[in-house]
C-alpha atoms as a PDB file:
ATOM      1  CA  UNK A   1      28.847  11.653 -11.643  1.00  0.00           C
ATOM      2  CA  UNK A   2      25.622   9.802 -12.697  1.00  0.00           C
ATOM      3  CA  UNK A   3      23.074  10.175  -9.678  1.00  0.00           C
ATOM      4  CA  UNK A   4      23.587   6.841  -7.502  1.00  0.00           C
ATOM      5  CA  UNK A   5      27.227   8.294  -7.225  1.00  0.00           C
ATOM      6  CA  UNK A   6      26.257  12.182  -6.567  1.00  0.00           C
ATOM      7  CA  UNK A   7      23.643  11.064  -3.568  1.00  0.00           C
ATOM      8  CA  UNK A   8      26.175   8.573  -2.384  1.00  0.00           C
ATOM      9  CA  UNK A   9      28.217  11.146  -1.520  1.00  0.00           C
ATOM     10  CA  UNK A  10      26.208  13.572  -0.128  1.00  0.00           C
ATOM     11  CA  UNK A  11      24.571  10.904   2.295  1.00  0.00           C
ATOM     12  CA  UNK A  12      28.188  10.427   2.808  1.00  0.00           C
ATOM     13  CA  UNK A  13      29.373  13.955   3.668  1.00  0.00           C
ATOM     14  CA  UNK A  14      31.477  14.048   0.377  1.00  0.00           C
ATOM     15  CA  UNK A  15      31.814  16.364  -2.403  1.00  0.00           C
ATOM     16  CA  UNK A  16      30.015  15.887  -5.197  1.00  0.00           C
ATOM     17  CA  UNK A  17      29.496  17.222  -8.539  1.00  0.00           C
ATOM     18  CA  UNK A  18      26.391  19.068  -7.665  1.00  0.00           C
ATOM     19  CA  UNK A  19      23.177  18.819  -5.214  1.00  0.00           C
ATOM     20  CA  UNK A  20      21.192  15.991  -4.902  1.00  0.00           C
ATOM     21  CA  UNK A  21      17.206  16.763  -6.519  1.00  0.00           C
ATOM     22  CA  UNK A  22      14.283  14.666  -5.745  1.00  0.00           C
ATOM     23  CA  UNK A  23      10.758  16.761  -8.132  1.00  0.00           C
ATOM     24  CA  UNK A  24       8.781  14.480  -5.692  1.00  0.00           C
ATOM     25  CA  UNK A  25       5.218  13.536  -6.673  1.00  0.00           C
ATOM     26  CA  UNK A  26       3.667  17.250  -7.776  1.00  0.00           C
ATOM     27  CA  UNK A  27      -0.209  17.614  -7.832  1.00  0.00           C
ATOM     28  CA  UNK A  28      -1.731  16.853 -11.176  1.00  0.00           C
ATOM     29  CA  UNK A  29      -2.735  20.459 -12.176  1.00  0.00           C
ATOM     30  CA  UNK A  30       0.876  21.523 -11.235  1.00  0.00           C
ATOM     31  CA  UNK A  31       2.104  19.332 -14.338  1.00  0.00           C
ATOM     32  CA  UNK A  32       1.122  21.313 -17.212  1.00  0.00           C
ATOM     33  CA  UNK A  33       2.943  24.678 -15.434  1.00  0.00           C
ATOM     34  CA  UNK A  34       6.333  22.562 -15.041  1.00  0.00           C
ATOM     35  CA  UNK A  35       6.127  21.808 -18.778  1.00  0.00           C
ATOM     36  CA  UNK A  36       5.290  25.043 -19.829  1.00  0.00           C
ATOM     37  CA  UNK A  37       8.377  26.451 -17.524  1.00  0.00           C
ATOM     38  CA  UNK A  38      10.684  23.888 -19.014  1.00  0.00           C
ATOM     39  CA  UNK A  39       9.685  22.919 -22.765  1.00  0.00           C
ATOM     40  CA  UNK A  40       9.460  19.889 -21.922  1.00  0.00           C
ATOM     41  CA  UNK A  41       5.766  17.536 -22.420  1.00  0.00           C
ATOM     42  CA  UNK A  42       6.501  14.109 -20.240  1.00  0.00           C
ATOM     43  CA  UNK A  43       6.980  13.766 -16.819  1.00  0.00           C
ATOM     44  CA  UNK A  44       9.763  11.611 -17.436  1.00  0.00           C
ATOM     45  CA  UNK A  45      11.453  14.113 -20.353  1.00  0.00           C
ATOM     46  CA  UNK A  46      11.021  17.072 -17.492  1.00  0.00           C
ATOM     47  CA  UNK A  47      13.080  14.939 -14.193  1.00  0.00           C
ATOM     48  CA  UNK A  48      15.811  14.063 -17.146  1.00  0.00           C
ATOM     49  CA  UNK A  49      15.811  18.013 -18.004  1.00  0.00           C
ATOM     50  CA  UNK A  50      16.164  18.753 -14.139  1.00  0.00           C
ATOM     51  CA  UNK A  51      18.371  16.352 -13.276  1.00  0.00           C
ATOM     52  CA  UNK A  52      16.070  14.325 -10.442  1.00  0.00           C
ATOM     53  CA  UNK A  53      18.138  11.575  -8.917  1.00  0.00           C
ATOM     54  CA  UNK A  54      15.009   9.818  -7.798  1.00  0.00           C
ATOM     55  CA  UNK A  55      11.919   8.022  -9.131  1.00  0.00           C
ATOM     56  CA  UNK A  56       8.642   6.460  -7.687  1.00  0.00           C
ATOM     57  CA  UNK A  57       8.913   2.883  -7.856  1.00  0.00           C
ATOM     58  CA  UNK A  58       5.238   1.563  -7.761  1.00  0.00           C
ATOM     59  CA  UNK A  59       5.483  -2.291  -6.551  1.00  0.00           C
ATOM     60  CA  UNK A  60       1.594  -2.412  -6.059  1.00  0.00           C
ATOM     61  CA  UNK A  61       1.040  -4.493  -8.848  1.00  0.00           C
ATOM     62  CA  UNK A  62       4.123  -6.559  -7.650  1.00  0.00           C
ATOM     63  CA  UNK A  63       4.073 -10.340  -6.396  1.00  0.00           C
ATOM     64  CA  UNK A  64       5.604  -9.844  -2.894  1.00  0.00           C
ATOM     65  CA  UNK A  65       5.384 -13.966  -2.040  1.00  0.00           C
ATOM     66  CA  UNK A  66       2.859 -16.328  -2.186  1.00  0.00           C
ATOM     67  CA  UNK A  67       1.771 -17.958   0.820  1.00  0.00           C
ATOM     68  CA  UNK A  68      -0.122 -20.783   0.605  1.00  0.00           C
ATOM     69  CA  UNK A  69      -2.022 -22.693  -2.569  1.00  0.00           C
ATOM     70  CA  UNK A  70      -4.133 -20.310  -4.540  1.00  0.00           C
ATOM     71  CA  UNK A  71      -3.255 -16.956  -2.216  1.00  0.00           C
ATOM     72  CA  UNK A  72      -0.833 -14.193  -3.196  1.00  0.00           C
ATOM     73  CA  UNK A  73       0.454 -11.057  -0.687  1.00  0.00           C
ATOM     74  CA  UNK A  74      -0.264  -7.454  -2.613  1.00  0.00           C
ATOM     75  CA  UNK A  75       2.909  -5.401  -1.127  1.00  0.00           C
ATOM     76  CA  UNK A  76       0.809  -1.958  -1.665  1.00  0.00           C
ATOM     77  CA  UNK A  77      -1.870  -3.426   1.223  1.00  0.00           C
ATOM     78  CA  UNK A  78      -0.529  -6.290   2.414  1.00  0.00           C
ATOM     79  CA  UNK A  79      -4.099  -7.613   1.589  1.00  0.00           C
ATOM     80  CA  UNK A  80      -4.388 -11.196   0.551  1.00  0.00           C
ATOM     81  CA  UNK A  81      -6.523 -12.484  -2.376  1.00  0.00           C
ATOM     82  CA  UNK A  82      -7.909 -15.963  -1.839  1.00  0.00           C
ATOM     83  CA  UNK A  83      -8.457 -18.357  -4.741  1.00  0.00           C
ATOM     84  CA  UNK A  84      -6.234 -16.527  -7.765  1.00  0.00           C
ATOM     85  CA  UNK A  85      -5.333 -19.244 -10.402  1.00  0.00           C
ATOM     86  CA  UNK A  86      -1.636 -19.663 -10.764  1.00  0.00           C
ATOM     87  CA  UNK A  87      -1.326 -18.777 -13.898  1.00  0.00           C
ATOM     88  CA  UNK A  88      -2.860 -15.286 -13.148  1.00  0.00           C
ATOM     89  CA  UNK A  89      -0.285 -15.124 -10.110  1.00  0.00           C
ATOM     90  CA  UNK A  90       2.588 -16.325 -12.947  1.00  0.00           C
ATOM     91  CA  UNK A  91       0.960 -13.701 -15.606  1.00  0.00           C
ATOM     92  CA  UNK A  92       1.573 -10.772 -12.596  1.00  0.00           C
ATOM     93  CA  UNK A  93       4.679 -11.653 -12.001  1.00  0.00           C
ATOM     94  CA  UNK A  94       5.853 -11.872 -15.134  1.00  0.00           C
ATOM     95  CA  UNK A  95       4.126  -8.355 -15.557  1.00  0.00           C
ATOM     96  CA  UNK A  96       5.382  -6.248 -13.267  1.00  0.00           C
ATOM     97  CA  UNK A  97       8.948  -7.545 -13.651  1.00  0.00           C
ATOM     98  CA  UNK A  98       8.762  -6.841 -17.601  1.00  0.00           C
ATOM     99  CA  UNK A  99       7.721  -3.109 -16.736  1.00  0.00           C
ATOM    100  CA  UNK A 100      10.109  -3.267 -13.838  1.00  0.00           C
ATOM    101  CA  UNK A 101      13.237  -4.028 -16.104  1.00  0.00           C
ATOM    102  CA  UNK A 102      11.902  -1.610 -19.179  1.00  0.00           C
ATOM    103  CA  UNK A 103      11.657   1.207 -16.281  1.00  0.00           C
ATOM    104  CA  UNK A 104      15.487   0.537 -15.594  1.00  0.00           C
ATOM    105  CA  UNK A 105      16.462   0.154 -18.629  1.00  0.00           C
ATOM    106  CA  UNK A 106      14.966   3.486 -19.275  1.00  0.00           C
ATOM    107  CA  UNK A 107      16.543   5.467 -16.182  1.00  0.00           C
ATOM    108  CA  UNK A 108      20.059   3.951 -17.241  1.00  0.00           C
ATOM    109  CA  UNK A 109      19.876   5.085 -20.771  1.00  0.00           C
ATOM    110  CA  UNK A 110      19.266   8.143 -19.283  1.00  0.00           C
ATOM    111  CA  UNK A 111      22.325   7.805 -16.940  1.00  0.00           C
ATOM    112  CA  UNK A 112      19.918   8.238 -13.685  1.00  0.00           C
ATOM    113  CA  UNK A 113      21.026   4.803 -12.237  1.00  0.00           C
END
């Protein structure tokens, strides 16, 4: 069971092939302690090792929609930015759905998705 399938079922009531994990977002200093505990050196390498079935997804960088001429909506405020060249607004976008795709492919390689 890869983990979309294992939390599927739990949410669902089902069996599945083991419990669902989420690491969550551990303070800074707790990082080096995990590694230690586990071999491992990445955060990444260490949620692989324990089997996390779930990642922060960070869409602040993110083009939510843009509204009118020359203003774009932020999803991690909601706060709008007057006067931003569309190319810039093209560049962002562009951006964050490079690193979003390069993210995925990552976590699939890794059969988390």
């Amino acid at each position: 069971m890869i983990s979309r399938e294992c939390i599927k079922a739990i949410i669902a009531g089902q069996p599945a092939d083991r419990c669902g994990l989420w690491l969550g977002n551990p303070l800074a200093d707790t990082w080096p302690r995990l590694h230690g505990d586990f071999g491992t050196s990445t955060e990444e390498e260490l949620r692989v090792k324990l089997q996390d079935d779930f990642r922060w997804i960070w869409p602040m960088f993110a083009v939510k929609r843009i509204t009118r001429p020359r203003q774009i909506v932020i999803p991690s405020h909601e706060a709008i930015l007057p006067n931003v060249p569309p190319a810039n607004v093209a560049a962002l976008a562009e951006a964050a759905i490079e690193d979003m795709e390069r993210g995925l492919r990552g976590l699939r390689s890794q059969r988390v998705l």
